[in-house]
Protein backbone atom coordinates (compact mmCIF):
# COMPACT_ATOMS: atom_id res chain seq x y z
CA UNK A 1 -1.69 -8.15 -29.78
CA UNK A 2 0.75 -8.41 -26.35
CA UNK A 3 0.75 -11.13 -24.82
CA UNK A 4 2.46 -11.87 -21.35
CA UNK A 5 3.05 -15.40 -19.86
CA UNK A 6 4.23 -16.47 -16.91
CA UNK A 7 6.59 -13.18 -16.86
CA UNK A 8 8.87 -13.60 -13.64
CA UNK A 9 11.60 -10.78 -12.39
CA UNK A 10 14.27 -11.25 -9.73
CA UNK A 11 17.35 -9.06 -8.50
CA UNK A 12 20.29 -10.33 -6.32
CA UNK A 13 20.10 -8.15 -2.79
CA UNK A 14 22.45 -8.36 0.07
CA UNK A 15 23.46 -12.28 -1.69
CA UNK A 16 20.00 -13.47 -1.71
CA UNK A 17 17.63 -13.74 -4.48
CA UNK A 18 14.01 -11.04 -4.39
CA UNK A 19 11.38 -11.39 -6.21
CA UNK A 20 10.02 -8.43 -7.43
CA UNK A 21 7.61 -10.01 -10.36
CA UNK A 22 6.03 -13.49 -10.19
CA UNK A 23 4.45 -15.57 -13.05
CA UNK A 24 2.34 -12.21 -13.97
CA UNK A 25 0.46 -13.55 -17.20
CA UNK A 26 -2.47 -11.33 -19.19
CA UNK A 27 -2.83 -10.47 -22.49
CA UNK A 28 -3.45 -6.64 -24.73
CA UNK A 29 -5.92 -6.38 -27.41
CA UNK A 30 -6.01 -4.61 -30.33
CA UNK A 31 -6.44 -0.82 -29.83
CA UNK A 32 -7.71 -1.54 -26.31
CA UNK A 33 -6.65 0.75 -23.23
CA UNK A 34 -4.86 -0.89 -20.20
CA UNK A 35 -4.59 0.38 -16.79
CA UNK A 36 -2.05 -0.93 -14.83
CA UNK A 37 -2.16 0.22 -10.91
CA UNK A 38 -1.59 -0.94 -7.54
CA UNK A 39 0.57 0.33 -4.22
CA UNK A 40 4.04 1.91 -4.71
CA UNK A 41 6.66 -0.97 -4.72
CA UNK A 42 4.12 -3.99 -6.32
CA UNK A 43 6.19 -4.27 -9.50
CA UNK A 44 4.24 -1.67 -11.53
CA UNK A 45 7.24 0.36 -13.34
CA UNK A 46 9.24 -3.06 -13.18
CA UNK A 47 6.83 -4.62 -15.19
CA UNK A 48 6.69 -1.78 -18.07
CA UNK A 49 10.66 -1.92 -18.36
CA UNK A 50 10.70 -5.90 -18.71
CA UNK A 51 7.97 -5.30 -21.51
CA UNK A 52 10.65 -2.66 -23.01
CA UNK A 53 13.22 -4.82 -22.27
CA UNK A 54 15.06 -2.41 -19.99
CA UNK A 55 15.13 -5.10 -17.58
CA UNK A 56 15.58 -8.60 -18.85
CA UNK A 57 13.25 -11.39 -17.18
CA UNK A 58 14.39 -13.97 -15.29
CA UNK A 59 11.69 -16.32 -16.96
CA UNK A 60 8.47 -16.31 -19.31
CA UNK A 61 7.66 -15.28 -22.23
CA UNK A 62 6.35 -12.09 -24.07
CA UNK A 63 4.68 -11.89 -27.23
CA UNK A 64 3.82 -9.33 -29.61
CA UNK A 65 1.54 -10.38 -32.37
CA UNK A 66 2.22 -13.87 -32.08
CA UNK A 67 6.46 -13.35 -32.12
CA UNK A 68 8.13 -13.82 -29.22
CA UNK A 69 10.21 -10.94 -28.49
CA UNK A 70 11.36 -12.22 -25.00
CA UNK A 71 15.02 -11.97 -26.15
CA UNK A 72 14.70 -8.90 -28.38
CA UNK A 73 16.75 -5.66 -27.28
CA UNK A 74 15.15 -2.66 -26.44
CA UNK A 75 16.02 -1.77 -30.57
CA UNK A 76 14.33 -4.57 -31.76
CA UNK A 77 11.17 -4.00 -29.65
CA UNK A 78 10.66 -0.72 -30.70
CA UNK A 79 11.19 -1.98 -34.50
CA UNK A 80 9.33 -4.04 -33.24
CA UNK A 81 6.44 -1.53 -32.47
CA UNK A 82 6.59 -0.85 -28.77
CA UNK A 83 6.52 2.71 -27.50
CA UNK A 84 7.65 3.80 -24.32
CA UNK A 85 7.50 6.94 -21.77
CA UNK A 86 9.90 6.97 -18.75
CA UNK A 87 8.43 7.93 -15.50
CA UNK A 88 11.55 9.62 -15.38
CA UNK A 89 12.45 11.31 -18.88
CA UNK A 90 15.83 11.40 -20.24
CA UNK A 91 17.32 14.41 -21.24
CA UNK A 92 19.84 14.92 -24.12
CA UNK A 93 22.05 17.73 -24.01
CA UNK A 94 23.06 19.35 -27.80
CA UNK A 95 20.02 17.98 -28.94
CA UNK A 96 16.90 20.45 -29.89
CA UNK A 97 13.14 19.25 -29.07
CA UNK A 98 12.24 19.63 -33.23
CA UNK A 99 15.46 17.07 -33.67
CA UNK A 100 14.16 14.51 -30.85
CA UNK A 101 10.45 14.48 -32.53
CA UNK A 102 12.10 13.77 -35.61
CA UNK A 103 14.50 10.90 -34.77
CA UNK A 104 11.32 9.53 -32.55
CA UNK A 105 9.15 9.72 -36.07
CA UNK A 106 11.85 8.04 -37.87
CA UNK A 107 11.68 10.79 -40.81
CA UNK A 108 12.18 14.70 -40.56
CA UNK A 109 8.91 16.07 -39.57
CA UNK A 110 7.37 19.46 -40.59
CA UNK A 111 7.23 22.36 -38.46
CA UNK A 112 3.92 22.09 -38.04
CA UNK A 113 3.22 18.36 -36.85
CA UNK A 114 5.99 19.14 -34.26
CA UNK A 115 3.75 22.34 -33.19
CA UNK A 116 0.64 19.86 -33.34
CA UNK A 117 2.26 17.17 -30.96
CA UNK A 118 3.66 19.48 -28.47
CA UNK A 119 0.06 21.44 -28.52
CA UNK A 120 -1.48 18.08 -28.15
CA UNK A 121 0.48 17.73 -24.51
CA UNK A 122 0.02 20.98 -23.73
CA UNK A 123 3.06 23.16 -24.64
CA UNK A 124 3.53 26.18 -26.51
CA UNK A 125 5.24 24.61 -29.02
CA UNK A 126 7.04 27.11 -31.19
CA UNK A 127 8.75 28.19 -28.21
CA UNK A 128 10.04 24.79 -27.48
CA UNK A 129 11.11 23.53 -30.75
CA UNK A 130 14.47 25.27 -30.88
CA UNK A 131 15.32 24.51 -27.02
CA UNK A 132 17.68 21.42 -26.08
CA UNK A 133 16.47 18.82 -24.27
CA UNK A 134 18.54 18.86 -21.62
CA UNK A 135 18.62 20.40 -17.88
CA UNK A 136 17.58 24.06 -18.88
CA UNK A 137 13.51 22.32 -19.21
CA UNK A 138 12.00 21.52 -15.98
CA UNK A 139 10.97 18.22 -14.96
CA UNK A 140 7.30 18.52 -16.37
CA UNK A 141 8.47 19.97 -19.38
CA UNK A 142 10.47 17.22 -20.24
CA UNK A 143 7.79 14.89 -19.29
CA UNK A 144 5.39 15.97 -21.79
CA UNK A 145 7.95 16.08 -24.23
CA UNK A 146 8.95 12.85 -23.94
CA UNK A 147 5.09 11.61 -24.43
CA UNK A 148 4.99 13.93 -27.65
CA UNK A 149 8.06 11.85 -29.28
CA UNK A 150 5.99 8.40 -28.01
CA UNK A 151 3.14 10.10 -30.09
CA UNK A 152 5.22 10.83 -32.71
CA UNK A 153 5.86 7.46 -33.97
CA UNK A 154 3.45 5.06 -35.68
CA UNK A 155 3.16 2.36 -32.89
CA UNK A 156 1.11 -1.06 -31.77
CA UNK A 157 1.50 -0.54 -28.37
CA UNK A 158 2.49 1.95 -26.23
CA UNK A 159 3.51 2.15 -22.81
CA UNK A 160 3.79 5.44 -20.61
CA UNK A 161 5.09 5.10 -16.72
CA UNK A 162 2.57 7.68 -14.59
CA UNK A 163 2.38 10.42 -17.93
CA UNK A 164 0.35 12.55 -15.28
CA UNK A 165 3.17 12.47 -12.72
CA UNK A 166 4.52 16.65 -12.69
CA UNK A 167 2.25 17.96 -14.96
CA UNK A 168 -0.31 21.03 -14.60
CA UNK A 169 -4.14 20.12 -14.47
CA UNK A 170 -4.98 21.88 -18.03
CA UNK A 171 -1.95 19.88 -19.56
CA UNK A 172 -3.40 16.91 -18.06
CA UNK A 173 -6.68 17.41 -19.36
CA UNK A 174 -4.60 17.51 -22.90
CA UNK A 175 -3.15 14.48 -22.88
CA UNK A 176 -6.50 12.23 -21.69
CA UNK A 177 -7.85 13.69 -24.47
CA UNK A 178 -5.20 12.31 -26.81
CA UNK A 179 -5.35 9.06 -25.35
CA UNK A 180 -8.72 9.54 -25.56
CA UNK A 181 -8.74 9.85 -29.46
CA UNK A 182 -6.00 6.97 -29.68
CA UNK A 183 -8.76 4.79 -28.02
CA UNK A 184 -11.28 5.75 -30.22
CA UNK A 185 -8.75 4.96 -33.61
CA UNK A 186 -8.58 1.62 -32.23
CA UNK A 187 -5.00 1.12 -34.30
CA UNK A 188 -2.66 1.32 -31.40
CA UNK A 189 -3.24 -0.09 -27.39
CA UNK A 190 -1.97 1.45 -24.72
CA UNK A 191 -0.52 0.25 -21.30
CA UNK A 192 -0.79 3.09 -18.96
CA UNK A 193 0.89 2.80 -15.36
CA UNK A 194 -1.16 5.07 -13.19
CA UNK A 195 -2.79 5.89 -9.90
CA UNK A 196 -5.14 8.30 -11.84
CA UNK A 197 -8.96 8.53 -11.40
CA UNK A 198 -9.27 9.56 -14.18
CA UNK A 199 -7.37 7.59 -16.36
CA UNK A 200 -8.39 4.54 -14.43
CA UNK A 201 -11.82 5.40 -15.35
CA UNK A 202 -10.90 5.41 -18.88
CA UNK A 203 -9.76 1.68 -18.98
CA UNK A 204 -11.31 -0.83 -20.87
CA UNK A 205 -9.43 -3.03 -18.39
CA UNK A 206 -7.29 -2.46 -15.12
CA UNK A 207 -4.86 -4.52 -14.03
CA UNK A 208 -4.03 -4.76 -10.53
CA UNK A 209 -0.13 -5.65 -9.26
CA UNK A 210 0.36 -6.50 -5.33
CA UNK A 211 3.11 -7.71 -3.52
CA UNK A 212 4.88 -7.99 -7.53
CA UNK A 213 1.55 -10.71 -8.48
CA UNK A 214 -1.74 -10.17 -10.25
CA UNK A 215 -4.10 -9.32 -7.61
CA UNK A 216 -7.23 -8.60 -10.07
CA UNK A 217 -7.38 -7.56 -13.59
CA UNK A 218 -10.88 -7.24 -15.24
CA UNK A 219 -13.41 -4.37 -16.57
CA UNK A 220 -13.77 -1.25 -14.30
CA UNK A 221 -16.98 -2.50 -12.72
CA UNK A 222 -14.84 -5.72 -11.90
CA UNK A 223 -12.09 -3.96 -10.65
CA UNK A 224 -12.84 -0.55 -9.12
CA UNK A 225 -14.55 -2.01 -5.62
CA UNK A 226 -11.07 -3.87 -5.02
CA UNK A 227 -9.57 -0.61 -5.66
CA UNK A 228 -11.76 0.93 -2.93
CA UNK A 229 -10.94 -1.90 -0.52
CA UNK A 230 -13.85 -4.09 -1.10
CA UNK A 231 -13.66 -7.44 -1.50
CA UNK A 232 -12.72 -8.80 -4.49
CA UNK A 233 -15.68 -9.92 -6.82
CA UNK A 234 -15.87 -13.40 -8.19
CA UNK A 235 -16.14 -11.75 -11.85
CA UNK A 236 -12.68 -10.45 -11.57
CA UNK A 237 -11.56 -13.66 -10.47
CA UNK A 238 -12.86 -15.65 -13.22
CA UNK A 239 -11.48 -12.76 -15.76
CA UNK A 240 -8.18 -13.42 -14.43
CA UNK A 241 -8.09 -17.27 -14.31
CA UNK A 242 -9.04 -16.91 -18.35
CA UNK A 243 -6.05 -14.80 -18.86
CA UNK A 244 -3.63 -16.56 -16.97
């Protein structure tokens, strides 16, 4: 389905050249649930904005069903069929929450799906469908409506930046459970950036970023005791080598 090679990111600071991402390579199945995680400043959101093309690589290549969509624009990847979340949501003043789920859908949805998607993250939807998205919502607010329009459309892969970041426990519990039955459909994967238990125990693969590399990326069993500050095991090893 997605597949990453050799992906490499720099940015000019103070004249020099950093490197924030390095020849990060691994691949995305078909309906199959990513979790990417790893210490604050190893690349993490980086990574899911060069995948939305927010950020244009330096060098590699990214694939999406066989295409390379390296050079696409952030239009053409979501024609494409890439969905995205913002750690940090836009807002859109003028604009109504039923309008944004709309345009997100591409077609004019019913009252009631826009109910059932904002329910779905844990709103009370009829008494945000007539509100602007704009400053008058509160951080959280706008975070879980910015998921709901990511729902909203009919997707191959989709990519949400720490979804659980400013959001209540019960509306948390919401959302796993629709990733939880986007999982199960198997139609669409998902690359989740998170430090979450339990969304990392969700994963039918975690991928670790240090230091702006792949430190480990393999099954939960593989990955969890490098997480804990274990060692890493030779499995994971040998799961990454395949995939780079």
């Amino acid at each position: 389905m997605l597949k990453v090679q050799n992906l490499t990111f720099d940015v000019l600071e103070e004249g020099g050249k950093k490197n924030i991402l390095g020849n990060v390579s691994f691949q995305v199945k078909k309906g199959e649930l990513l979790i990417i995680t790893g210490p604050n400043g190893s690349g993490k959101s980086t990574l899911a904005k060069v995948l939305m093309g927010i950020e244009k690589a330096t060098s590699g290549h990214i694939f999406l069903e066989g295409e390379d969509i390296t050079d696409f624009s952030i239009d053409s990847r979501a024609k494409a069929g890439i969905g995205y979340a913002f750690q940090q949501p836009a807002r859109f003043k003028g604009m109504t929450v039923e309008r944004l789920l709309s345009l997100a859908a591409g077609r004019k949805l019913p009252e009631k799906e826009c109910c059932d998607l904002l329910s779905g993250v844990g709103l009370c939807a009829r008494e945000y469908l007539n509100r602007q998205a704009d400053a008058t919502l509160s951080g959280g607010e706008m975070k879980r409506i910015e998921i709901a329009t990511v729902l909203a459309g009919k997707h191959k892969i989709c990519i949400f930046d720490e979804p659980e970041a400013g959001i209540d426990l019960w509306s948390f519990s919401m959302l796993v459970k629709r990733f939880e039955e986007i999982r199960q459909d198997k139609e669409q994967s998902i690359i989740i950036i998170s430090h979450q238990e339990r969304l990392i125990e969700m994963a039918d693969r975690i991928l670790l970023l240090k230091d702006g590399g792949i430190d480990c990326i393999g099954t939960k069993d593989e990955v969890m005791p490098r997480l804990s500050g274990v060692r890493q095991t030779k499995g994971c090893l040998e799961r990454h080598q395949i995939h780079q």
